[in-house]
C-alpha atoms as a PDB file:
ATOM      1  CA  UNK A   1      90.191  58.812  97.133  1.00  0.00           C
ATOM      2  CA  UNK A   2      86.396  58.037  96.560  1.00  0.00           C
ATOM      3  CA  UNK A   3      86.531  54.656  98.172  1.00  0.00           C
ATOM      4  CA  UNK A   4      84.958  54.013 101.768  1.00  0.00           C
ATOM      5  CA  UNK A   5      85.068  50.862 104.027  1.00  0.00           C
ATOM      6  CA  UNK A   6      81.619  48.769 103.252  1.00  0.00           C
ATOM      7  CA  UNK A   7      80.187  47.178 106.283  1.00  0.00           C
ATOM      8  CA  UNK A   8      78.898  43.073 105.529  1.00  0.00           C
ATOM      9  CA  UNK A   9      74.829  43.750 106.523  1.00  0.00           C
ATOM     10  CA  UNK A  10      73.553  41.200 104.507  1.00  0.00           C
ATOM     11  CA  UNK A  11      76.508  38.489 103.678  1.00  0.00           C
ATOM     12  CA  UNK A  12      79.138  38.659 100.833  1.00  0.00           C
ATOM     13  CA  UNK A  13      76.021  39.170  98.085  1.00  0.00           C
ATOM     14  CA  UNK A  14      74.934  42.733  99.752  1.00  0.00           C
ATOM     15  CA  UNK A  15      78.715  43.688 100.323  1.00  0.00           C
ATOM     16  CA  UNK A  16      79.359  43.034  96.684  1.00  0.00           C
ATOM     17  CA  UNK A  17      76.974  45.173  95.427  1.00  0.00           C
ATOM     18  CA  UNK A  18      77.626  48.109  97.982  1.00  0.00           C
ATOM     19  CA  UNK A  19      81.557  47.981  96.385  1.00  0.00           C
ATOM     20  CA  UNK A  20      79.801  47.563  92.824  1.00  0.00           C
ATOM     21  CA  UNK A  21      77.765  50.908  93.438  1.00  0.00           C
ATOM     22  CA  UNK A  22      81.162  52.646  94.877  1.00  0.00           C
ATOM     23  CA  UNK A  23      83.419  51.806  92.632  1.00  0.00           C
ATOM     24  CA  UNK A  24      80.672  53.204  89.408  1.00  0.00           C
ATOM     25  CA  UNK A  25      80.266  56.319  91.195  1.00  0.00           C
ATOM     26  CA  UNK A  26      84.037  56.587  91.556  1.00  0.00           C
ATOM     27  CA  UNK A  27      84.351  56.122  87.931  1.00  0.00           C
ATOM     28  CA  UNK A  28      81.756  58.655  87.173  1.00  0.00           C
ATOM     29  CA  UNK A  29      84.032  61.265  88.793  1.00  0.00           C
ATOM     30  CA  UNK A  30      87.436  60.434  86.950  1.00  0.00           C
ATOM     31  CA  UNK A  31      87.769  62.387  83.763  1.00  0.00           C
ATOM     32  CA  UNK A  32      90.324  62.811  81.106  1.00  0.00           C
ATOM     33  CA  UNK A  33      91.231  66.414  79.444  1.00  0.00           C
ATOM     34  CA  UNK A  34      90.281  67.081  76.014  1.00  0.00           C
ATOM     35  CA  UNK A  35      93.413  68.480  73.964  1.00  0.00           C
ATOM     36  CA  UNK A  36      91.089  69.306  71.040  1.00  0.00           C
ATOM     37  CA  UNK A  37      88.887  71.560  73.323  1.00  0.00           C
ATOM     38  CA  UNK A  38      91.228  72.735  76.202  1.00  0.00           C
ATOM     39  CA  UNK A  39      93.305  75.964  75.745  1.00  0.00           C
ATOM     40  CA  UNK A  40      95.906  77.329  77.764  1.00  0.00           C
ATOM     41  CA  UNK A  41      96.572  80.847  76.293  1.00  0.00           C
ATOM     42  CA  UNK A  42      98.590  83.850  77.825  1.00  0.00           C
ATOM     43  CA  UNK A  43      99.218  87.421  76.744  1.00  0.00           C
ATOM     44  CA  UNK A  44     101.704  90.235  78.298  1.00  0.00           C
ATOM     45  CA  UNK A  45     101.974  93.697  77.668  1.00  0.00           C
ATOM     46  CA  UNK A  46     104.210  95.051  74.796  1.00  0.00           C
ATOM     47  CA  UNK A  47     105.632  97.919  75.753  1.00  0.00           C
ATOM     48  CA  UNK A  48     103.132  98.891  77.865  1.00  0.00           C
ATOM     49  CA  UNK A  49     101.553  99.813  74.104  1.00  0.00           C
ATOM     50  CA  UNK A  50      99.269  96.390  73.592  1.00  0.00           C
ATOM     51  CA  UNK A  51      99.401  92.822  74.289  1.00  0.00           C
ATOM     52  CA  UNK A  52     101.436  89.925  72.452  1.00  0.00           C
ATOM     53  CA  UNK A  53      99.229  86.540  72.922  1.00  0.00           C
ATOM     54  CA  UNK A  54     100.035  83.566  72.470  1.00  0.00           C
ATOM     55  CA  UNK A  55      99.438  79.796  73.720  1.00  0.00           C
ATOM     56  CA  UNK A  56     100.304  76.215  74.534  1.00  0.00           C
ATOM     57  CA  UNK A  57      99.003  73.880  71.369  1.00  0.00           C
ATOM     58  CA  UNK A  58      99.569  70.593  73.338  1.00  0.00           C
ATOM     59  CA  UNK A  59      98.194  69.689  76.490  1.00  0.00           C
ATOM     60  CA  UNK A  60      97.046  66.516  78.305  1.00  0.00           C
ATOM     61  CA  UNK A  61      95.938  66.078  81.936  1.00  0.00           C
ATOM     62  CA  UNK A  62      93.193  64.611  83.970  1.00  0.00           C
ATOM     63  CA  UNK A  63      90.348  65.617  86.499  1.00  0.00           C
ATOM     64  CA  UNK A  64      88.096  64.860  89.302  1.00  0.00           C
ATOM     65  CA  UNK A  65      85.199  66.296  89.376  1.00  0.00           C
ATOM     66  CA  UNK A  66      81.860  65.141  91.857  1.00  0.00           C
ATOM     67  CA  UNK A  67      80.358  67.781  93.823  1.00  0.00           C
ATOM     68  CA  UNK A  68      78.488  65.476  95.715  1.00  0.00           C
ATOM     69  CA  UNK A  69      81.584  64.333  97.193  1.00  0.00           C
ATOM     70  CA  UNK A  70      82.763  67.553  98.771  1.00  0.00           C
ATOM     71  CA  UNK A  71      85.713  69.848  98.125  1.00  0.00           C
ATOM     72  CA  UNK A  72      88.175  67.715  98.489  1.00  0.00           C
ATOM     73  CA  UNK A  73      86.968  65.275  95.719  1.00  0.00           C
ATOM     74  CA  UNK A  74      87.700  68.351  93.160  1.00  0.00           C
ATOM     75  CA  UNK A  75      91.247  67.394  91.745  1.00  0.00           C
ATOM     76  CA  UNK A  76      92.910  68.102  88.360  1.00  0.00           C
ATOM     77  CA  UNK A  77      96.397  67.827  86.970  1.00  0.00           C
ATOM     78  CA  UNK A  78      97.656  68.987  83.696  1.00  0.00           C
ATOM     79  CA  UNK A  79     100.957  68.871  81.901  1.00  0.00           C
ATOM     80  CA  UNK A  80     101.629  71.527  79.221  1.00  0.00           C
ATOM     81  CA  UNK A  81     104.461  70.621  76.202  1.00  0.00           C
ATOM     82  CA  UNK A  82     106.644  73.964  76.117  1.00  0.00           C
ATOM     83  CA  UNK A  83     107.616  73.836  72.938  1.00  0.00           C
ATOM     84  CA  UNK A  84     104.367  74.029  71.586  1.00  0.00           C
ATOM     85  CA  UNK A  85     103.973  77.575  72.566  1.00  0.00           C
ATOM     86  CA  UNK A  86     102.864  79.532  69.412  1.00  0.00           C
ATOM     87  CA  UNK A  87     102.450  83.222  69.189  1.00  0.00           C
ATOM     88  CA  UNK A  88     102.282  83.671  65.591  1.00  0.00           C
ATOM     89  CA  UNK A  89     105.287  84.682  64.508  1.00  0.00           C
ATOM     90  CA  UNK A  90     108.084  82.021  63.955  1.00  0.00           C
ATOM     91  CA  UNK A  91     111.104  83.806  65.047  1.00  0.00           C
ATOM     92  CA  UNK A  92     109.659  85.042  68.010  1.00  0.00           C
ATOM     93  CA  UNK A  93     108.412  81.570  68.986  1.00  0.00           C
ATOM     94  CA  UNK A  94     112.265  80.099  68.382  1.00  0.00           C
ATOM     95  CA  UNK A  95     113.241  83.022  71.015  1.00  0.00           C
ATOM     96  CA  UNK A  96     110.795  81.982  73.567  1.00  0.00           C
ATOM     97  CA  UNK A  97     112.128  78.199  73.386  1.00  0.00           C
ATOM     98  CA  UNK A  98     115.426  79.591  74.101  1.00  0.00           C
ATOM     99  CA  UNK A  99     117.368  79.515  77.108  1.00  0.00           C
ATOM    100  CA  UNK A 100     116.286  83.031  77.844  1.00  0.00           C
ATOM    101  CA  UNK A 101     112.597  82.130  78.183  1.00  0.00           C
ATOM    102  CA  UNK A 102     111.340  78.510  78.517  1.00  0.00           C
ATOM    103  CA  UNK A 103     114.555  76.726  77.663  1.00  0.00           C
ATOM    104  CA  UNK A 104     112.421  74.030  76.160  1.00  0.00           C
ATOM    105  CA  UNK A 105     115.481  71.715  75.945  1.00  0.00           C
ATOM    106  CA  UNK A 106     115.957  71.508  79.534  1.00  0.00           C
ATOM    107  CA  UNK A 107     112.647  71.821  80.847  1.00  0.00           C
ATOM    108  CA  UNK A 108     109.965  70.335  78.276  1.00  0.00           C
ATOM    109  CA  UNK A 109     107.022  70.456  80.273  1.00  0.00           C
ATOM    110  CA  UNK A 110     105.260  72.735  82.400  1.00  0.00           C
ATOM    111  CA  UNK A 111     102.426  70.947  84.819  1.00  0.00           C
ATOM    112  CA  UNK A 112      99.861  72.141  87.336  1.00  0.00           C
ATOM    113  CA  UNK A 113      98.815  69.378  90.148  1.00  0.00           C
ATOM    114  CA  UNK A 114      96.440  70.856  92.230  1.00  0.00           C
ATOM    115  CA  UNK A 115      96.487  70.374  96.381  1.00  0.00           C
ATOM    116  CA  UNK A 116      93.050  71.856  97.236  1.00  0.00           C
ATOM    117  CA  UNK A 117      89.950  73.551  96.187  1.00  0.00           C
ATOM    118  CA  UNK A 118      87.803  76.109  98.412  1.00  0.00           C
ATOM    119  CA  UNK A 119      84.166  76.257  96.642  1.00  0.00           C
ATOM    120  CA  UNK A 120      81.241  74.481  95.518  1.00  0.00           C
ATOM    121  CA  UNK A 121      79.983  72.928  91.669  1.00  0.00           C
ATOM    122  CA  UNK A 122      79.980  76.227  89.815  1.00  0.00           C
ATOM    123  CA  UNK A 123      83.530  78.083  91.267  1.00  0.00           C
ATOM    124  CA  UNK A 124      85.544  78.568  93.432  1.00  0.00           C
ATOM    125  CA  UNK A 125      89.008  79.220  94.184  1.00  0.00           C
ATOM    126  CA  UNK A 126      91.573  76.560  93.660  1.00  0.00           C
ATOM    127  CA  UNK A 127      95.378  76.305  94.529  1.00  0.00           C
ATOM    128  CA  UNK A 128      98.149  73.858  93.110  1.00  0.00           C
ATOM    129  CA  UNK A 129     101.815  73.531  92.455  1.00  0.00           C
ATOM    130  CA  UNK A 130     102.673  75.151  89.216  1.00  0.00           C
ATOM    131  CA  UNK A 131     106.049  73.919  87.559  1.00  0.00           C
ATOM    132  CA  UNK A 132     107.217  76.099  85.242  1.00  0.00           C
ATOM    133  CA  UNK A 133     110.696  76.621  84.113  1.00  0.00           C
ATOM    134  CA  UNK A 134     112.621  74.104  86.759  1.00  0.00           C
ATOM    135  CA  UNK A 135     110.613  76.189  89.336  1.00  0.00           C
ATOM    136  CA  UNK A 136     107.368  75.079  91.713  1.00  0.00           C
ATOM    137  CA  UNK A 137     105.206  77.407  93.109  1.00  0.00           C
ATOM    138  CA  UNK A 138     101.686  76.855  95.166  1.00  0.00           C
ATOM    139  CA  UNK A 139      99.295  79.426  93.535  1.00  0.00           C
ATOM    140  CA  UNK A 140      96.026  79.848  93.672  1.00  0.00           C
ATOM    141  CA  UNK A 141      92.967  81.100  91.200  1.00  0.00           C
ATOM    142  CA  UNK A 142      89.522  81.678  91.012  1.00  0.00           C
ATOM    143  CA  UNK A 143      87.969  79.267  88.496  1.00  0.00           C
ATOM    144  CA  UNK A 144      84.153  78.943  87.109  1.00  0.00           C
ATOM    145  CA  UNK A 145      82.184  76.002  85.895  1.00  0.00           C
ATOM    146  CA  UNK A 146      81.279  76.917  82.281  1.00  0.00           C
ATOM    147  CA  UNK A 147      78.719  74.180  81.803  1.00  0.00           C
ATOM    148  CA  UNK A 148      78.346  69.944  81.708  1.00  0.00           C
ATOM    149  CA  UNK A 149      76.250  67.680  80.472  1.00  0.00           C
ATOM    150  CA  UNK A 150      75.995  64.727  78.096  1.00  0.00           C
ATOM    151  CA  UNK A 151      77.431  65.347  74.692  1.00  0.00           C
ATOM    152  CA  UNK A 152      76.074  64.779  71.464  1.00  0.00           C
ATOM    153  CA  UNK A 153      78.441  61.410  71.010  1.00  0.00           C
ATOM    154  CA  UNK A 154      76.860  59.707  74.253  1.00  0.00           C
ATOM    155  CA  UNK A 155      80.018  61.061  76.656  1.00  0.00           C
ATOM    156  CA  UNK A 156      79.729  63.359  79.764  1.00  0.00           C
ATOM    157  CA  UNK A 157      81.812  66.634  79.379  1.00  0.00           C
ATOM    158  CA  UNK A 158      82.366  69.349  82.224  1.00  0.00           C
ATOM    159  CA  UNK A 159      84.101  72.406  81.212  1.00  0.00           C
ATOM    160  CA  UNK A 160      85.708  75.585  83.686  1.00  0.00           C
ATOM    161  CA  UNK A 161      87.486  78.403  83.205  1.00  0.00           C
ATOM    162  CA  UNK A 162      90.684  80.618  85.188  1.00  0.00           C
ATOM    163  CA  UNK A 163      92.808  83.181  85.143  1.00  0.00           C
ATOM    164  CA  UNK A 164      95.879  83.259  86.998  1.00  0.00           C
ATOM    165  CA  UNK A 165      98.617  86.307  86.548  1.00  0.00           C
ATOM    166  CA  UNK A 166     102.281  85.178  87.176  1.00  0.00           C
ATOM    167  CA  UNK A 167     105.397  87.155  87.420  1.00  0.00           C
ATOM    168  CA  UNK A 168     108.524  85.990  85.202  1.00  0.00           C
ATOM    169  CA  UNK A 169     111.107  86.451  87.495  1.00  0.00           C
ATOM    170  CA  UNK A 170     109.205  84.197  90.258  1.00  0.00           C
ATOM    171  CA  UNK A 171     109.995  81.447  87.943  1.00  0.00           C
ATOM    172  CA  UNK A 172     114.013  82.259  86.634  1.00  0.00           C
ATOM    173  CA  UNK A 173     112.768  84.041  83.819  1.00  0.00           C
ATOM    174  CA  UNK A 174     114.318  88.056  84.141  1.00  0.00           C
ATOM    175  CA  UNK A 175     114.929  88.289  80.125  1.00  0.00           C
ATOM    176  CA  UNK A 176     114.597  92.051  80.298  1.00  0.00           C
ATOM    177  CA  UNK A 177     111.215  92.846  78.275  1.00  0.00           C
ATOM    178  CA  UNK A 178     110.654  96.425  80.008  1.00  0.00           C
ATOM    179  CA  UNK A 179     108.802  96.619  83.368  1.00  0.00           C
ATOM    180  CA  UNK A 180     105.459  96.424  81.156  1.00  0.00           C
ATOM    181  CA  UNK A 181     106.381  92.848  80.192  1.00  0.00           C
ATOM    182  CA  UNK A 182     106.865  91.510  84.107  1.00  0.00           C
ATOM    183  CA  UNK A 183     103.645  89.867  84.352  1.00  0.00           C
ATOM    184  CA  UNK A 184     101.791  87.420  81.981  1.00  0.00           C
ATOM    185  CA  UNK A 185      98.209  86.695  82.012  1.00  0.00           C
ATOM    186  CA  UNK A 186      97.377  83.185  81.833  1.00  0.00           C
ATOM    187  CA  UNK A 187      93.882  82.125  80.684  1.00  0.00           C
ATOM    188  CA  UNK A 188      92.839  78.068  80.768  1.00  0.00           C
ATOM    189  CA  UNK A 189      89.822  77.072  79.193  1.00  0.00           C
ATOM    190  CA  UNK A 190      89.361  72.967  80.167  1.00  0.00           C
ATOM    191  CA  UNK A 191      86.760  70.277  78.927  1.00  0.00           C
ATOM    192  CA  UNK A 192      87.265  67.115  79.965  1.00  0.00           C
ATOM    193  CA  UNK A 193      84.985  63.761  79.240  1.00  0.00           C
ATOM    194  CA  UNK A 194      84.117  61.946  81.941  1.00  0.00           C
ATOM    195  CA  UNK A 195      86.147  58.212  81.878  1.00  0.00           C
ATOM    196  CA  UNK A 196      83.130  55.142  80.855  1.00  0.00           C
END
């Protein structure tokens, strides 16, 4: 995706070290997702009374991230394990696995690939195919750079931040919750370390 035809100026020497220089800045754009520091939480209203929260304890994914590049150079893709949704309270959790929810038997993961991003290093407004539940949709959410930098272990992290509001039904999910319950937030938090 990074990579660009090198013209031969100077013989096979200079055109060896104009691929050496591409292929190190393409590096410096691939990152992997930190599980440890990446959450994918969600809440929904409880009888239109308060919120039940929850989230997603195991995630993995990976990103592109070099502004210098342009917005098309901007790419992540992150795969959720359904099972590990956790909202406190065991019985509730074993009903949410169920067919009526997630039916985490049939459809273990949940994933997000994105297909474009509208924005420059600190936000913008990204869209992707969401899988959820046997169903894809293209969405699309703002998202914000939180911060990045070198970390105290001698790795590059980037972090960002979204919020994207999806409707059960959209996804084969009708389990009759009250018309409060339709919609659940969905809050990401990712930090990924940029691949040596």
């Amino acid at each position: 995706m990074f990579f660009k035809p090198i013209k031969k100026v100077l013989g096979v020497s200079v055109a060896a070290l104009a691929l050496s220089s591409i292929v190190t800045a393409a590096n410096a754009a691939e990152f992997t997702i930190d599980p440890t520091h990446s959450f994918v939480e969600f809440k929904t209203k409880h009888l239109g009374f308060s919120w039940l929260s929850g989230r997603f304890n195991t995630l993995k994914g990976t990103m592109q991230y070099d502004p210098s590049k342009g917005e098309a150079a901007q790419k992540i893709s992150i795969e959720i394990d359904t099972a590990s949704i956790d909202s406190n309270h065991a019985e509730r959790d074993k009903h949410l696995r169920s067919a009526d929810f997630l039916d985490v038997e049939k459809f273990p993961k949940a994933t997000f690939v994105s297909t474009g991003y509208k924005g420059n290093a600190d936000g913008g407004v990204l869209s992707g195919d969401l899988t959820l539940h046997g169903v894809t949709k293209n969405i699309s959410f703002e998202i914000r750079k939180i911060g990045e930098g070198e970390d105290p272990w001698g790795g590059y992290r980037a972090g960002f931040e979204g919020t994207y509001t999806l409707t059960r039904k959209d996804f084969n999910m009708g389990y009759n919750l009250g018309p409060a319950a339709e919609k659940v937030e969905l809050d990401l938090w990712i930090e990924a370390i940029r691949n040596k």
